[in-house]
Protein backbone atom coordinates (compact mmCIF):
# COMPACT_ATOMS: atom_id res chain seq x y z
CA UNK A 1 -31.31 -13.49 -2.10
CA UNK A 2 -32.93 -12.84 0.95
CA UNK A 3 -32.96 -10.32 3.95
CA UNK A 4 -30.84 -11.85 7.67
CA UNK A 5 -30.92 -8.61 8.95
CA UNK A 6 -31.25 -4.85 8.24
CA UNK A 7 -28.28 -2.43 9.13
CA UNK A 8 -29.86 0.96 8.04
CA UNK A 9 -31.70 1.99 5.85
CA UNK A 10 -30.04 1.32 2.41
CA UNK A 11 -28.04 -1.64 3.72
CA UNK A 12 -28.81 -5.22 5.00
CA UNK A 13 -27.05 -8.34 5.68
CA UNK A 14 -28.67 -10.93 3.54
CA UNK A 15 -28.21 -14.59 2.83
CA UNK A 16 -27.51 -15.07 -0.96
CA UNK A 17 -28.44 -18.71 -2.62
CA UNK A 18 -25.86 -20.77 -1.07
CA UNK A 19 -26.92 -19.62 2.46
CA UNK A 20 -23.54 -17.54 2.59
CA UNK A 21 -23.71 -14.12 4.47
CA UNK A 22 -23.08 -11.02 2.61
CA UNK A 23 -23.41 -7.04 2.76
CA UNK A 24 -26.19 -5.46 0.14
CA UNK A 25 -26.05 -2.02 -0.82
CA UNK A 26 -29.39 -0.19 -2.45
CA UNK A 27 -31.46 2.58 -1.70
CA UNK A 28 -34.19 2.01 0.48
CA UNK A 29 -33.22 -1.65 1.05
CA UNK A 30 -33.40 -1.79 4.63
CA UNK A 31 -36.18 0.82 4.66
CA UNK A 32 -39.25 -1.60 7.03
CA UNK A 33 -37.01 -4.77 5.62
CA UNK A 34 -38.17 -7.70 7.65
CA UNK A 35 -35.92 -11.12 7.64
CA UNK A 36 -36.53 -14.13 5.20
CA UNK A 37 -37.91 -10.97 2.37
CA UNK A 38 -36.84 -11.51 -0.93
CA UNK A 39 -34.39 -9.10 -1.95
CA UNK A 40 -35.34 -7.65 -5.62
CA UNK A 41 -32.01 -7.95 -8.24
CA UNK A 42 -32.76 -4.23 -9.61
CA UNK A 43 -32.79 -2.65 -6.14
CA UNK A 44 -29.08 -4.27 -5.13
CA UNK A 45 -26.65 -1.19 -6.24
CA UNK A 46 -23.56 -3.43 -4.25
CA UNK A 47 -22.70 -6.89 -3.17
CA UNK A 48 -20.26 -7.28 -0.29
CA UNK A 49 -18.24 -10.45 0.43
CA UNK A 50 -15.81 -11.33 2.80
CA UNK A 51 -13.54 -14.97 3.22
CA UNK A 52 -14.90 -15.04 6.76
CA UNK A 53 -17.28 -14.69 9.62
CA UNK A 54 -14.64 -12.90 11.37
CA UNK A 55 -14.60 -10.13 8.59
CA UNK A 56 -18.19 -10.31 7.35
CA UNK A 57 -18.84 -9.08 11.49
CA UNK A 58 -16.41 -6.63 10.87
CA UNK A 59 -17.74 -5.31 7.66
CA UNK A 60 -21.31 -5.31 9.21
CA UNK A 61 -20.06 -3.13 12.20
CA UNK A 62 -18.43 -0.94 9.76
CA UNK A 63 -21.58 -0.11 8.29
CA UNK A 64 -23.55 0.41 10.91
CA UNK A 65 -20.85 2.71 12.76
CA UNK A 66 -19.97 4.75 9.23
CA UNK A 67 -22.07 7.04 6.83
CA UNK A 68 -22.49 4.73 4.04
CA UNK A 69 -20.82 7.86 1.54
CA UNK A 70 -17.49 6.66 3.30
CA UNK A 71 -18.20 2.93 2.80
CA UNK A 72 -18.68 3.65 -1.26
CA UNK A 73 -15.83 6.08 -1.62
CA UNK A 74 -13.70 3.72 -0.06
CA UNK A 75 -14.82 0.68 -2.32
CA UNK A 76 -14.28 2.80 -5.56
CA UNK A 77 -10.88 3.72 -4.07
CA UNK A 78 -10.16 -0.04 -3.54
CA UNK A 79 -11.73 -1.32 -6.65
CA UNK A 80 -9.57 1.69 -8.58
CA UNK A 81 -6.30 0.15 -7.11
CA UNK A 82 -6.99 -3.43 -7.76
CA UNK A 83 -7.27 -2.11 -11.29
CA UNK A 84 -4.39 0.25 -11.23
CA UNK A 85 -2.04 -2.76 -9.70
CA UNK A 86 -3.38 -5.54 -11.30
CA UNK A 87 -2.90 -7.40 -8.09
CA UNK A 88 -5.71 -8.37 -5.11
CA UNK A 89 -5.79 -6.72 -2.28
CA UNK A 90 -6.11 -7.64 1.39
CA UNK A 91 -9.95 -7.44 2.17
CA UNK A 92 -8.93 -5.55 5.50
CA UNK A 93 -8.66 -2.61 3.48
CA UNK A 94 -11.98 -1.95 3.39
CA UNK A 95 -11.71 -1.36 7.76
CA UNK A 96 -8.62 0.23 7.72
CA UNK A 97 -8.98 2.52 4.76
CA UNK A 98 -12.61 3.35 5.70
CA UNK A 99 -12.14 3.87 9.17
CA UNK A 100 -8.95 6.42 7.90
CA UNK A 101 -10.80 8.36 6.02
CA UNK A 102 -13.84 8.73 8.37
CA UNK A 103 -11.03 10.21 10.53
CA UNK A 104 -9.42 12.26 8.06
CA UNK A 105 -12.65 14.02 6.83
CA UNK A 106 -13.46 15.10 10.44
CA UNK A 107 -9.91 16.21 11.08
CA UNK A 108 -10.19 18.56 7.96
CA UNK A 109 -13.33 20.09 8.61
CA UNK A 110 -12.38 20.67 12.75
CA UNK A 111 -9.22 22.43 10.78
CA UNK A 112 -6.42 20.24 12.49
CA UNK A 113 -4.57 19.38 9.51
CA UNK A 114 -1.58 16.94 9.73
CA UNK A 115 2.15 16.95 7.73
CA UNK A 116 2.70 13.10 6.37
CA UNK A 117 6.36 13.41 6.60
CA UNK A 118 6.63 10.36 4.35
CA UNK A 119 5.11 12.86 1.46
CA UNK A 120 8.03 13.14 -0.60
CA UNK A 121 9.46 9.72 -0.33
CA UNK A 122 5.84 7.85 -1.12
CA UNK A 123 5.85 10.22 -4.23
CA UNK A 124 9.69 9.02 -5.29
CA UNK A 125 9.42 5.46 -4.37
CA UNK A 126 5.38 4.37 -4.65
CA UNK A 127 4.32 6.07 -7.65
CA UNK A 128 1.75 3.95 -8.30
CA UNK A 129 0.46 3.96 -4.77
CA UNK A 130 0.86 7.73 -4.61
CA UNK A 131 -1.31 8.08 -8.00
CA UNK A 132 -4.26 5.90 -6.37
CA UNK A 133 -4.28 8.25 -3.07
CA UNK A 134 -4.34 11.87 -5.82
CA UNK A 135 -7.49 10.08 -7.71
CA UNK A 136 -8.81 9.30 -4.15
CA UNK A 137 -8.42 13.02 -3.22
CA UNK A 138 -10.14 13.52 -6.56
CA UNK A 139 -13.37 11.29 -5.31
CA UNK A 140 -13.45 13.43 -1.99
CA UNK A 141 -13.85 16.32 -3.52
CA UNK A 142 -16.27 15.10 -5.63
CA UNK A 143 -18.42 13.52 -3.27
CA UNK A 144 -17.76 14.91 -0.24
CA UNK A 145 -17.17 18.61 -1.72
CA UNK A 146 -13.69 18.51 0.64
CA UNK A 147 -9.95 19.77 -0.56
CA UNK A 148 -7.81 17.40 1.28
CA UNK A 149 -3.92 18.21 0.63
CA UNK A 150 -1.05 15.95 -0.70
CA UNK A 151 -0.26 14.93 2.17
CA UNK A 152 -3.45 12.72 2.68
CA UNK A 153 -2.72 10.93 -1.14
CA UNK A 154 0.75 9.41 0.63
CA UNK A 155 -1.92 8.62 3.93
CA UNK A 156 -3.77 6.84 1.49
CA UNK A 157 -1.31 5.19 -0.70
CA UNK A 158 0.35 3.97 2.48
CA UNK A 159 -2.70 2.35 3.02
CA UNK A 160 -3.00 0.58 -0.43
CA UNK A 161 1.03 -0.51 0.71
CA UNK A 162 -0.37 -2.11 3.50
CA UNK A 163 -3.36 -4.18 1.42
CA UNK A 164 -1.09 -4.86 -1.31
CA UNK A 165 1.81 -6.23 0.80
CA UNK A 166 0.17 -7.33 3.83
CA UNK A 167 2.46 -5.26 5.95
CA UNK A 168 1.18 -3.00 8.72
CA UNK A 169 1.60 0.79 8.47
CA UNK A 170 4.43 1.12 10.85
CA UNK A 171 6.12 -1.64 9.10
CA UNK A 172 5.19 0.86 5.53
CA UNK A 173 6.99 3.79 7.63
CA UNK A 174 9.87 1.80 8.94
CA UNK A 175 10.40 0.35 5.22
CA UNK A 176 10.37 3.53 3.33
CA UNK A 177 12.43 5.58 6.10
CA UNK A 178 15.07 2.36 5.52
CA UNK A 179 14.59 3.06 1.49
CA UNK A 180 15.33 6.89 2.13
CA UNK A 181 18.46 5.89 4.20
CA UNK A 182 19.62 3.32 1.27
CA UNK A 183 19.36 5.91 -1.59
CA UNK A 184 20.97 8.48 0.84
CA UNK A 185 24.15 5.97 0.86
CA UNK A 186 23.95 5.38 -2.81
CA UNK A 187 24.34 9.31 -3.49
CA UNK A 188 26.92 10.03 -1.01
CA UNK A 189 28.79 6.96 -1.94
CA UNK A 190 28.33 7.63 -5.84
CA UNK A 191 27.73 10.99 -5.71
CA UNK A 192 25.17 10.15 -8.57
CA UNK A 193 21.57 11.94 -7.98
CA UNK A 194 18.70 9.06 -8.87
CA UNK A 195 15.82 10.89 -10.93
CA UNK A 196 12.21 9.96 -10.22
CA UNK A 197 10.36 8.97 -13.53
CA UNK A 198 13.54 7.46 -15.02
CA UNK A 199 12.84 4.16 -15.98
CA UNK A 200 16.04 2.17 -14.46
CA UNK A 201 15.85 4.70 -11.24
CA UNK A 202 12.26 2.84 -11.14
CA UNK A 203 13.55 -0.64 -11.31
CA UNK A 204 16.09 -0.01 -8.88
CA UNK A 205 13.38 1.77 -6.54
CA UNK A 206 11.23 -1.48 -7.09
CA UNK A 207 14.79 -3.72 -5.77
CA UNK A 208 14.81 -1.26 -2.62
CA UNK A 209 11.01 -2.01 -1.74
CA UNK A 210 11.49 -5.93 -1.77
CA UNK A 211 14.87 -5.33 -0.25
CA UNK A 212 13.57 -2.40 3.04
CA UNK A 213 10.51 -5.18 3.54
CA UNK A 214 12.86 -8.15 3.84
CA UNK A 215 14.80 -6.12 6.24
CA UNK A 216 12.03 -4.94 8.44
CA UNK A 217 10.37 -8.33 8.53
CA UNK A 218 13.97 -10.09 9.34
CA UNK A 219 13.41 -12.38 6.59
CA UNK A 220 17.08 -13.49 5.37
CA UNK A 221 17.70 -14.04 1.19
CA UNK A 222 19.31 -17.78 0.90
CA UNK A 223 23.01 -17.96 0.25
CA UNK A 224 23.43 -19.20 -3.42
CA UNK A 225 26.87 -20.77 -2.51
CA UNK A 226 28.44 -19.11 -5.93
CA UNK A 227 31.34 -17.10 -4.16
CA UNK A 228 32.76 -16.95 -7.36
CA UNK A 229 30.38 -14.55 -8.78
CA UNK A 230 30.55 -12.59 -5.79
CA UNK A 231 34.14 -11.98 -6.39
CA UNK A 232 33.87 -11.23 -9.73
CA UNK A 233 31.71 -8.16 -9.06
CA UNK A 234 34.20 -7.44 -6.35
CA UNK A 235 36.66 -7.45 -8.58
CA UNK A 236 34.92 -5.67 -11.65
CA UNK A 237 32.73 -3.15 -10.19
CA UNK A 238 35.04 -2.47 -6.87
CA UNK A 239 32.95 1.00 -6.42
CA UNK A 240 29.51 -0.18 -6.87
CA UNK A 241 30.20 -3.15 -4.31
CA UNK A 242 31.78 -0.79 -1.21
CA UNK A 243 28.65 0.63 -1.75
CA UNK A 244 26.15 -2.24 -1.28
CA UNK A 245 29.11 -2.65 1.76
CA UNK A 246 28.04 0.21 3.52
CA UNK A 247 24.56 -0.30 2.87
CA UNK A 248 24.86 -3.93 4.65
CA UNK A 249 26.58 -2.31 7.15
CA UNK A 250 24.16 0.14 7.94
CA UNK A 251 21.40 -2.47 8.13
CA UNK A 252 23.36 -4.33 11.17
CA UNK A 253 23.73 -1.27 13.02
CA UNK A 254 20.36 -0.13 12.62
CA UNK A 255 18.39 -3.58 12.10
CA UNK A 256 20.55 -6.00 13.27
CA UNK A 257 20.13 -7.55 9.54
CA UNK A 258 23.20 -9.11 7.69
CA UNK A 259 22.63 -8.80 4.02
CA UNK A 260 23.83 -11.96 2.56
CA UNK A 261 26.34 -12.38 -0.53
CA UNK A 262 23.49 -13.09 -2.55
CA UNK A 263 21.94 -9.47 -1.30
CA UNK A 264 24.96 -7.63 -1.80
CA UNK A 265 25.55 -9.31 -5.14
CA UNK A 266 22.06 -8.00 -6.40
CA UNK A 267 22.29 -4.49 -4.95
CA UNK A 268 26.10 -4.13 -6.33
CA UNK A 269 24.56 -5.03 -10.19
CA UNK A 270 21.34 -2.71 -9.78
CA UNK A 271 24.18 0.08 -8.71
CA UNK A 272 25.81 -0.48 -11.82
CA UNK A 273 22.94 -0.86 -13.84
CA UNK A 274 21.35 2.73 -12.63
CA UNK A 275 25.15 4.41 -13.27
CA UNK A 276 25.79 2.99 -16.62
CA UNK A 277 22.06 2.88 -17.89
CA UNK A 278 21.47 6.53 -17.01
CA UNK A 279 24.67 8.51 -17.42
CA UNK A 280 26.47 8.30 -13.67
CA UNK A 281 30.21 9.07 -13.11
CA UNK A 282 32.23 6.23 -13.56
């Protein structure tokens, strides 16, 4: 691997053996690093690599615009929630989240501090997500000897939302504000509380993600053509299914979204599920 370019001192853009571009992280790398020199395995702490020019210009920029602390938090953030999720991750992460927490850090120590008012539902319906941003508030205090609040673990697991799903962060706020609104029907319609940690609360909390993000992105759930099932939950679980009939009419007035028989067929059985599986009035 060899130098294309330094970036500052512990970073340089380098060319690695199949003449592909990449980011190199070591101390003292870019320290009087001239291109075409050899780049020495034992000095390279971190390898970089993006699917495109477009990105690897992006990621470059980053670096030279960032302290490289925030670069490395963010990529042990990142690299903790692709092993947390077990899923990949959109590599635009690494500007967003980066660039957030650059912003976040200076916020705190000017003292403006921010409410996420998405706190409490990111907790009840990303656990996961919200688990990633508490060990990233352990890492800045860590390495950045800074006390950021809860609120800035939902910032960050909205940000993990957005990389996992490949949804943009008002689409994240519109989805879980439309989730909030859904289990607010479910109670009143029920009058069954749903308990966070309970393990069919969880599935059914996993149903409402899929379901808010279909909504916000207007993307419709085929018609199945079996109208016979859908009258057989009618007919067997007649309170469950007014429910999931409020909910879809909720979603035209406020989305202009018409859940589909197949829709209200699922949401009527997770209803019923959560109420018999967990002790809810009958």
């Amino acid at each position: 691997m060899e130098v294309f370019k330094p970036i500052n001192n512990n970073i340089v853009s380098a060319l690695d053996h199949n003449g592909r571009e990449v980011v190199v992280i070591g101390k003292g790398l870019g320290y009087k690093a001239n291109p075409g020199m050899k780049i020495p395995s034992e000095k390279i702490d971190k390898i970089f690599v993006m699917s495109n020019q477009n990105n690897m210009d992006r990621l470059k920029d980053l670096f030279a615009s960032l302290p490289t602390a925030y670069i490395e938090l963010t990529d042990e953030i990142l690299t903790y929630a692709k092993e947390h999720l077990g899923k990949r991750l959109n590599e635009a992460a690494y500007f967003t989240l980066a660039d957030h927490i650059s912003f976040a850090v200076t916020r705190h120590r000017q003292g403006m501090e921010f409410q996420n008012i998405l706190l409490p539902e990111v907790r009840r319906f990303y656990p996961k997500e919200f688990e990633i941003g508490v060990y990233a508030l352990r890492l800045m205090q860590q390495k950045l000897d800074i006390d950021m609040p809860e609120d800035e673990a939902a910032s960050i697991a909205m940000h993990i939302l957005n990389a996992e799903y490949d949804i943009s962060i008002s689409e994240t706020f519109r989805a879980t504000k439309l989730m909030d609104q859904i289990l607010a029907i479910v109670t009143d319609e029920t009058g069954y509380v749903m308990a966070t940690g309970n393990y069919h609360c969880e599935r059914f909390f996993t149903h409402l993600r899929y379901l808010a993000q279909r909504i916000i992105q207007g993307e419709l759930l085929p018609e199945y053509g079996d109208d016979g099932f859908f009258e057989v939950l009618a007919a067997q679980y007649p309170e469950e299914m007014q429910c999931a009939k409020v909910v879809s009419a909720m979603t035209v007035q406020a989305h202009q979204y018409t859940l589909s028989k197949e829709e209200i067929s699922r949401l009527t059985i997770h209803i019923r599920h959560v109420r018999l599986k967990t002790g809810g009035s009958e």
